[in-house]
Protein backbone atom coordinates (compact mmCIF):
# COMPACT_ATOMS: atom_id res chain seq x y z
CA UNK A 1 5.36 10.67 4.90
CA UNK A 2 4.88 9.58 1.39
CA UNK A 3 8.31 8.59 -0.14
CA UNK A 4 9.69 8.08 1.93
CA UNK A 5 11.63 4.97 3.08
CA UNK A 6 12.74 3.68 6.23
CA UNK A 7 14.80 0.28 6.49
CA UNK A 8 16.83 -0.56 9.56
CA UNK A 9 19.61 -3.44 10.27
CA UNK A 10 19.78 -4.39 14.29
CA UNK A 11 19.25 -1.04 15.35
CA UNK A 12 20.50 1.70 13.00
CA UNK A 13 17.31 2.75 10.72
CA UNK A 14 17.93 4.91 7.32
CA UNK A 15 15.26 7.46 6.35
CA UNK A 16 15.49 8.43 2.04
CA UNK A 17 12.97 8.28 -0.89
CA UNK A 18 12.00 4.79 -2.02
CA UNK A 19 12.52 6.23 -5.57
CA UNK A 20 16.38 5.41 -5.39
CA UNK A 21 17.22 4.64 -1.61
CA UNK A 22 19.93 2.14 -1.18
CA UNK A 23 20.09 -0.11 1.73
CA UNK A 24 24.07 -0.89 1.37
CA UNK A 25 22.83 -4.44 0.78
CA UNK A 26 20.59 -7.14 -0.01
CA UNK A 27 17.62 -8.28 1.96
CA UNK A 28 15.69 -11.20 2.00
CA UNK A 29 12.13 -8.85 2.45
CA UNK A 30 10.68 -5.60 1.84
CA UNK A 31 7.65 -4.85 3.20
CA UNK A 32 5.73 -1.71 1.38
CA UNK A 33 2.64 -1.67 3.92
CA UNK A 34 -0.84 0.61 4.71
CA UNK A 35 -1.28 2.12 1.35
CA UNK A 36 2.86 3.30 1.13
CA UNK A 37 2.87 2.66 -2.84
CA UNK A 38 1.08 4.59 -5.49
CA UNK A 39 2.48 8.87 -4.16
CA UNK A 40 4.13 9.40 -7.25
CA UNK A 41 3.29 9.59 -11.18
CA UNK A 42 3.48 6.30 -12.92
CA UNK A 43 7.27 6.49 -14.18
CA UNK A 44 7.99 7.39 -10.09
CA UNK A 45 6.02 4.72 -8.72
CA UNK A 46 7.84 2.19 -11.99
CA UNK A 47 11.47 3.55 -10.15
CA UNK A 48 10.11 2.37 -6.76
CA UNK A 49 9.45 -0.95 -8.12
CA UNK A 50 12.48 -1.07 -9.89
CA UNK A 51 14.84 0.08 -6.59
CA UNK A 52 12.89 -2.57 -4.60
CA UNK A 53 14.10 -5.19 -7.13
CA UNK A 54 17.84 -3.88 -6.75
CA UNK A 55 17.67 -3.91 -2.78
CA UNK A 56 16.00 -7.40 -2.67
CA UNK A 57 18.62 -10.59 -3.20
CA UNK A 58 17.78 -13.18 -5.91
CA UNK A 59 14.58 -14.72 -4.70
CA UNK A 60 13.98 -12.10 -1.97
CA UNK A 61 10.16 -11.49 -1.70
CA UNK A 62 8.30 -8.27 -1.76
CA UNK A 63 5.49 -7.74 0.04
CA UNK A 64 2.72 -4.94 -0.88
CA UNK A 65 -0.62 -3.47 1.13
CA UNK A 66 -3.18 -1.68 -1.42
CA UNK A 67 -6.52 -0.11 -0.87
CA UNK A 68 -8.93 -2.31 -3.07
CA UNK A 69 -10.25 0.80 -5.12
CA UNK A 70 -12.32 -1.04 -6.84
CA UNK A 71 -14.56 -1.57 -3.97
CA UNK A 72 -14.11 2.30 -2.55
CA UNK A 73 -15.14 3.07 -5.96
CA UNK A 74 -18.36 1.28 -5.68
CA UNK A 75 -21.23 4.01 -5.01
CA UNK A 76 -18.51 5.84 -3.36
CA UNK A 77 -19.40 3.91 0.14
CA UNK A 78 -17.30 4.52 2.81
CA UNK A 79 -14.84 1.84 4.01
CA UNK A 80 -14.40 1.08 8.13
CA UNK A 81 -11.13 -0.16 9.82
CA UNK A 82 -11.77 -1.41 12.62
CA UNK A 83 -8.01 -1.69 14.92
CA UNK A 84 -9.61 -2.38 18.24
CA UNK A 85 -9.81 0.91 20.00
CA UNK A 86 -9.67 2.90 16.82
CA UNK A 87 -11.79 2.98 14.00
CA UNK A 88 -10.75 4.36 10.63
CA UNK A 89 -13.23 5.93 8.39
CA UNK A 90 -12.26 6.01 5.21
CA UNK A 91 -14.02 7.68 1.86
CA UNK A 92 -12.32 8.29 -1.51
CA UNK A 93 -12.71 11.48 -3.19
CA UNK A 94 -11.45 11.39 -7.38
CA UNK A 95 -9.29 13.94 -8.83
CA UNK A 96 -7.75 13.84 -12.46
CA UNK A 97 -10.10 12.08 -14.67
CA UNK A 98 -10.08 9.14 -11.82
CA UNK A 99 -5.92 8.23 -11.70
CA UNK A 100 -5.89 9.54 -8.56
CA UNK A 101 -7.78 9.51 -5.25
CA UNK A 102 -7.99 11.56 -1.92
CA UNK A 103 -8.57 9.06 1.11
CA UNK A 104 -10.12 11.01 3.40
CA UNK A 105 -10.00 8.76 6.41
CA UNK A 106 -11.22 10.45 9.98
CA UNK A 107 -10.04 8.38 13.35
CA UNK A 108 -12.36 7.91 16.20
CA UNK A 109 -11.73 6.42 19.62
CA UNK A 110 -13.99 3.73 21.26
CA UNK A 111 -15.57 5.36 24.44
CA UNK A 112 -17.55 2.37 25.87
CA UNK A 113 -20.93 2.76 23.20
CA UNK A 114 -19.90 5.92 21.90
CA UNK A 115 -17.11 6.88 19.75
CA UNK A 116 -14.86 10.44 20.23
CA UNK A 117 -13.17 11.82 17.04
CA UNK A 118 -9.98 11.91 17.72
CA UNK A 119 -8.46 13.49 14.12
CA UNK A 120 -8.16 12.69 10.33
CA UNK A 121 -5.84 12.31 7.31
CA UNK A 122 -5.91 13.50 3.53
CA UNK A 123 -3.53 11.31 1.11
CA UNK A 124 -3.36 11.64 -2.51
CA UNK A 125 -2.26 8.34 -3.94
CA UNK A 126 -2.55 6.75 -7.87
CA UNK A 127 -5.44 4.29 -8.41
CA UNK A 128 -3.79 1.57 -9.06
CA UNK A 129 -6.11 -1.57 -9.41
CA UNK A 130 -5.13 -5.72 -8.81
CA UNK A 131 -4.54 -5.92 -12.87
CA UNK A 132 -1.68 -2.61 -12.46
CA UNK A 133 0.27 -4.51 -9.95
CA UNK A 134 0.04 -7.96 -12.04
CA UNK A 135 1.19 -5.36 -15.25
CA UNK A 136 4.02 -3.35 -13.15
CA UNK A 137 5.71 -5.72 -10.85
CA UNK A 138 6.96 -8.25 -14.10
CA UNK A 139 8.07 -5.13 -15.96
CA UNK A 140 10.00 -4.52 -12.94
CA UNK A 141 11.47 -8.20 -12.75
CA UNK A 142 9.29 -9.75 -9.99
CA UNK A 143 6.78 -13.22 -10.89
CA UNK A 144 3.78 -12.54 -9.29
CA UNK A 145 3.13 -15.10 -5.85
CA UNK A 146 -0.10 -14.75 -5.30
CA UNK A 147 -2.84 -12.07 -3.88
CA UNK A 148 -4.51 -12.20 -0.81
CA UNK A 149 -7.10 -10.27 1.03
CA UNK A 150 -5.06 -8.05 3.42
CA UNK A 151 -6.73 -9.01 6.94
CA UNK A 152 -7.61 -12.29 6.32
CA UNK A 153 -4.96 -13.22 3.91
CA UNK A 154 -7.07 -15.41 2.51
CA UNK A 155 -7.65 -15.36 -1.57
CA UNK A 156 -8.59 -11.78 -2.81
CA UNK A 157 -12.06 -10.50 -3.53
CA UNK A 158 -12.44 -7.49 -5.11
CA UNK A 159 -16.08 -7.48 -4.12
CA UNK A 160 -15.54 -8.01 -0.16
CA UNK A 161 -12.02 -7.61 0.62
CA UNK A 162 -11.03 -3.93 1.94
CA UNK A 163 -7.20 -3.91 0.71
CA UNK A 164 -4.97 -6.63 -0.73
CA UNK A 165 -1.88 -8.12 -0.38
CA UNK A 166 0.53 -9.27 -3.29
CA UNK A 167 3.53 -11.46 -2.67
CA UNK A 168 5.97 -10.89 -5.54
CA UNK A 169 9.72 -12.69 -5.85
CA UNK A 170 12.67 -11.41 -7.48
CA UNK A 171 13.42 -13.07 -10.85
């Protein structure tokens, strides 16, 4: 559900757009994971940034999952998830002189050797690349921690890492 934000406290959980949703208070994390960034135009995605700062406390971290589109941009390859006993197929389509993409990713269950289709997703998200988030995130008053390659979260590599992670703290 793109723009959608969900944040709970014990066990009451608040459902609004992360454009301008207010959490009633401070928290010490927010976690913006599996490609939940980049639905809007750049000023809308710039106001998600911006109300993550405001709902964070002083020195509360944000965490953010990306798609490493410079590597789905390579040849236009296809990129595979593996999650166990799914697998995630996932191929970017460009649209709008290349700011945007269409993940097309199709789902398949194992089935001993075989492997059974089991559905698929469109999402239309901004390209935004490692040097966007290093750009937006100080504009929006976070210091940059440190980027990471999202599975292994070991250092980033644009050339083998499938998405990656960037720890930002408020300033």
């Amino acid at each position: 559900m793109p723009g959608i934000a969900i944040g709970g406290f014990e066990d009451h959980y608040f459902i609004g757009d992360m454009r301008n949703f207010k959490l009633g208070r401070e928290v010490d994390v927010l976690l913006n994971w599996f490609t939940s960034f980049g639905y809007f135009d750049d000023e809308g995605n710039m106001e998600t940034l911006r109300n993550f700062h405001e709902n964070l406390r002083n020195g509360g971290l944000l965490i953010i999952d990306f798609p490493n589109f410079h590597l789905l941009s390579i040849d236009n390859r296809a990129v595979v998830y593996d999650y166990g006993d799914i697998i995630g197929i996932v191929r970017e389509y460009l649209e709008d002189n290349s700011r945007y993409s269409v993940l097309h990713e199709r789902f398949y269950r194992r089935d001993g050797d075989n492997l059974v289709f089991i559905g698929e997703s469109r999402t239309r998200v901004r390209r935004y690349f490692i040097e966007d988030f290093m750009d937006m995130l100080p504009k929006a008053g976070f210091a940059v921690l440190g980027v990471h390659s999202t599975l292994s979260f070991s250092d980033f590599n644009r050339l083998r890492d499938q998405r990656f992670t960037v720890v930002a703290i408020k300033r």
